[in-house]
C-alpha atoms as a PDB file:
ATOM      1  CA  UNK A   1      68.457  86.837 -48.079  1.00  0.00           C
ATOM      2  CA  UNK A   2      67.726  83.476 -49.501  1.00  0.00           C
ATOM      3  CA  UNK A   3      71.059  81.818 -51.122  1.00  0.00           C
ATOM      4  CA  UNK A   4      69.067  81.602 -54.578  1.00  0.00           C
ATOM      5  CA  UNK A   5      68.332  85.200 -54.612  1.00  0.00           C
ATOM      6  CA  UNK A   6      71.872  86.169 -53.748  1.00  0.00           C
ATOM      7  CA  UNK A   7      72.887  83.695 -57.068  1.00  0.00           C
ATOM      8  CA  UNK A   8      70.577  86.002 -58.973  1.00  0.00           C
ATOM      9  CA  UNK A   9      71.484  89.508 -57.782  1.00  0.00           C
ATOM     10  CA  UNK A  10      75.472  88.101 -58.260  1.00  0.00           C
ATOM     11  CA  UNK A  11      74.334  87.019 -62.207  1.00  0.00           C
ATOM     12  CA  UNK A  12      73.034  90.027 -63.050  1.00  0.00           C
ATOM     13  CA  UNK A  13      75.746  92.019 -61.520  1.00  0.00           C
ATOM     14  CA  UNK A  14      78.591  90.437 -63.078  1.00  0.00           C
ATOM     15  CA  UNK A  15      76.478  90.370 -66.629  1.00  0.00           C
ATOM     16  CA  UNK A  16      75.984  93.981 -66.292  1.00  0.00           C
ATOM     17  CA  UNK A  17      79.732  94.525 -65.706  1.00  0.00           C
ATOM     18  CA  UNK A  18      80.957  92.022 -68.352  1.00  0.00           C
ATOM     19  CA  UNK A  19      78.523  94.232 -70.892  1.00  0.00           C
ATOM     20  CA  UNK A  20      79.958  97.357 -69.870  1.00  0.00           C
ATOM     21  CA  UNK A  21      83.366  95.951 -69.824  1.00  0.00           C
ATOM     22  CA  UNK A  22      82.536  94.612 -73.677  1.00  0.00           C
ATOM     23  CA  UNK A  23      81.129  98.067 -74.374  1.00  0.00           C
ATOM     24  CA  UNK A  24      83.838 100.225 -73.302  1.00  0.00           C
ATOM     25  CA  UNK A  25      86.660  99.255 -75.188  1.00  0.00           C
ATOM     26  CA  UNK A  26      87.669 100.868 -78.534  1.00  0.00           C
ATOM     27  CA  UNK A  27      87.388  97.629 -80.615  1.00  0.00           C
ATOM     28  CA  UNK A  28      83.919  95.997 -79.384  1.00  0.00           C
ATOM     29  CA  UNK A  29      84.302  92.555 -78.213  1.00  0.00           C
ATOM     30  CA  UNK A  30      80.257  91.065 -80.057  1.00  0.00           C
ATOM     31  CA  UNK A  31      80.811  87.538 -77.891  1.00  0.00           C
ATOM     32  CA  UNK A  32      81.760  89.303 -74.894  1.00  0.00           C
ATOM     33  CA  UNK A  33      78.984  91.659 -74.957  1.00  0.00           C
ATOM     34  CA  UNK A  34      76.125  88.950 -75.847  1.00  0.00           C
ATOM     35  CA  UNK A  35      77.773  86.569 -72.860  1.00  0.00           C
ATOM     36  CA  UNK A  36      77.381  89.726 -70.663  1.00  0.00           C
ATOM     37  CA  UNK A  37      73.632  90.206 -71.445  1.00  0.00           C
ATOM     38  CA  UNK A  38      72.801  86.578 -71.706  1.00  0.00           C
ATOM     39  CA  UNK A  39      74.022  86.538 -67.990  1.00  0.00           C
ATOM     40  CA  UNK A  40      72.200  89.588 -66.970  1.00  0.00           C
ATOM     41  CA  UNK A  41      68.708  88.609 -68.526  1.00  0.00           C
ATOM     42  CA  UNK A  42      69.549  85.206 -66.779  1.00  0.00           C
ATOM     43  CA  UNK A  43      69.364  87.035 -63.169  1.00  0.00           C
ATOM     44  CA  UNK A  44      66.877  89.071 -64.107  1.00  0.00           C
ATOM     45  CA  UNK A  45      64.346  86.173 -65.563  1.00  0.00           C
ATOM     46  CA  UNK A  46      64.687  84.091 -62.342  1.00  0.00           C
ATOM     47  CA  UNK A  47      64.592  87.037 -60.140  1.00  0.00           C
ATOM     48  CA  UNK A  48      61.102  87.934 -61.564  1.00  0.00           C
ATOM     49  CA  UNK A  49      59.594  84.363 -62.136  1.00  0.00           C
ATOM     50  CA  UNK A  50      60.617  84.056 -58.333  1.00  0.00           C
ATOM     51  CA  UNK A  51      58.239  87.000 -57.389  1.00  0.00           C
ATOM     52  CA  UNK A  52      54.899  86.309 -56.376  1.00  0.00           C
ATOM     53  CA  UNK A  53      51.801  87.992 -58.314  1.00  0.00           C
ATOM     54  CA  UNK A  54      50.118  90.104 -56.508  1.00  0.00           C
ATOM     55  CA  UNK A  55      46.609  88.714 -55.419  1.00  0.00           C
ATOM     56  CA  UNK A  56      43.640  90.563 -56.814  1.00  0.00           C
ATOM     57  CA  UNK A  57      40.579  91.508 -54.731  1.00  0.00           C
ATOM     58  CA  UNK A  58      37.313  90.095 -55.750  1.00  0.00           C
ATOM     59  CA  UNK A  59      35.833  93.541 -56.510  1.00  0.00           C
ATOM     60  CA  UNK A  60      32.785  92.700 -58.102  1.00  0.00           C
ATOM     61  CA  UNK A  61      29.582  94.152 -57.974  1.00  0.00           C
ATOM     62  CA  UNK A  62      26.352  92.186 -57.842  1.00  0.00           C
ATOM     63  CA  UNK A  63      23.358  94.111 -59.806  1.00  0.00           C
ATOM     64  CA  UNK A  64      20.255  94.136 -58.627  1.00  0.00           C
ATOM     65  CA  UNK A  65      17.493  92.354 -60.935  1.00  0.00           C
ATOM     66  CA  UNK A  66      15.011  94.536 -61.676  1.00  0.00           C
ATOM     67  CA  UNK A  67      11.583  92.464 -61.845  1.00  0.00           C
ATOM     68  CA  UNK A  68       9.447  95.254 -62.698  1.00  0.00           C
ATOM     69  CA  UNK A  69       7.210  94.616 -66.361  1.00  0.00           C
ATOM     70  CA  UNK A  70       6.346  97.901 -67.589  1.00  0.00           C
END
């Protein structure tokens, strides 16, 4: 694995724990939680742009003129 994609799966494992961690406590900690996602969504944007598209087949048909004059 590729050092850049082992920043990315670390980011959005620690944002996902930092959000539950925010989550879980009686008296919600807001700045906490939206650090936690902020890092998660991080990971996960990079992870995704960092994906290749898959390549499309040139599936096309070619029609057949039809010359005929009625």
């Amino acid at each position: 694995m590729q050092k850049k994609y082992f920043k990315y799966y670390i980011s959005i494992l620690l944002g996902a724990v930092i959000a539950i961690y925010a989550n879980a406590n009686e008296e919600q900690n807001l700045l906490l939680l939206i650090g936690g996602i902020m890092i998660l969504m991080y990971g996960v944007f990079n992870l995704q742009a960092s994906i290749p598209s898959k390549k499309e087949k040139e599936s096309f048909v070619e029609s057949e003129s039809n010359n005929e004059e009625e």
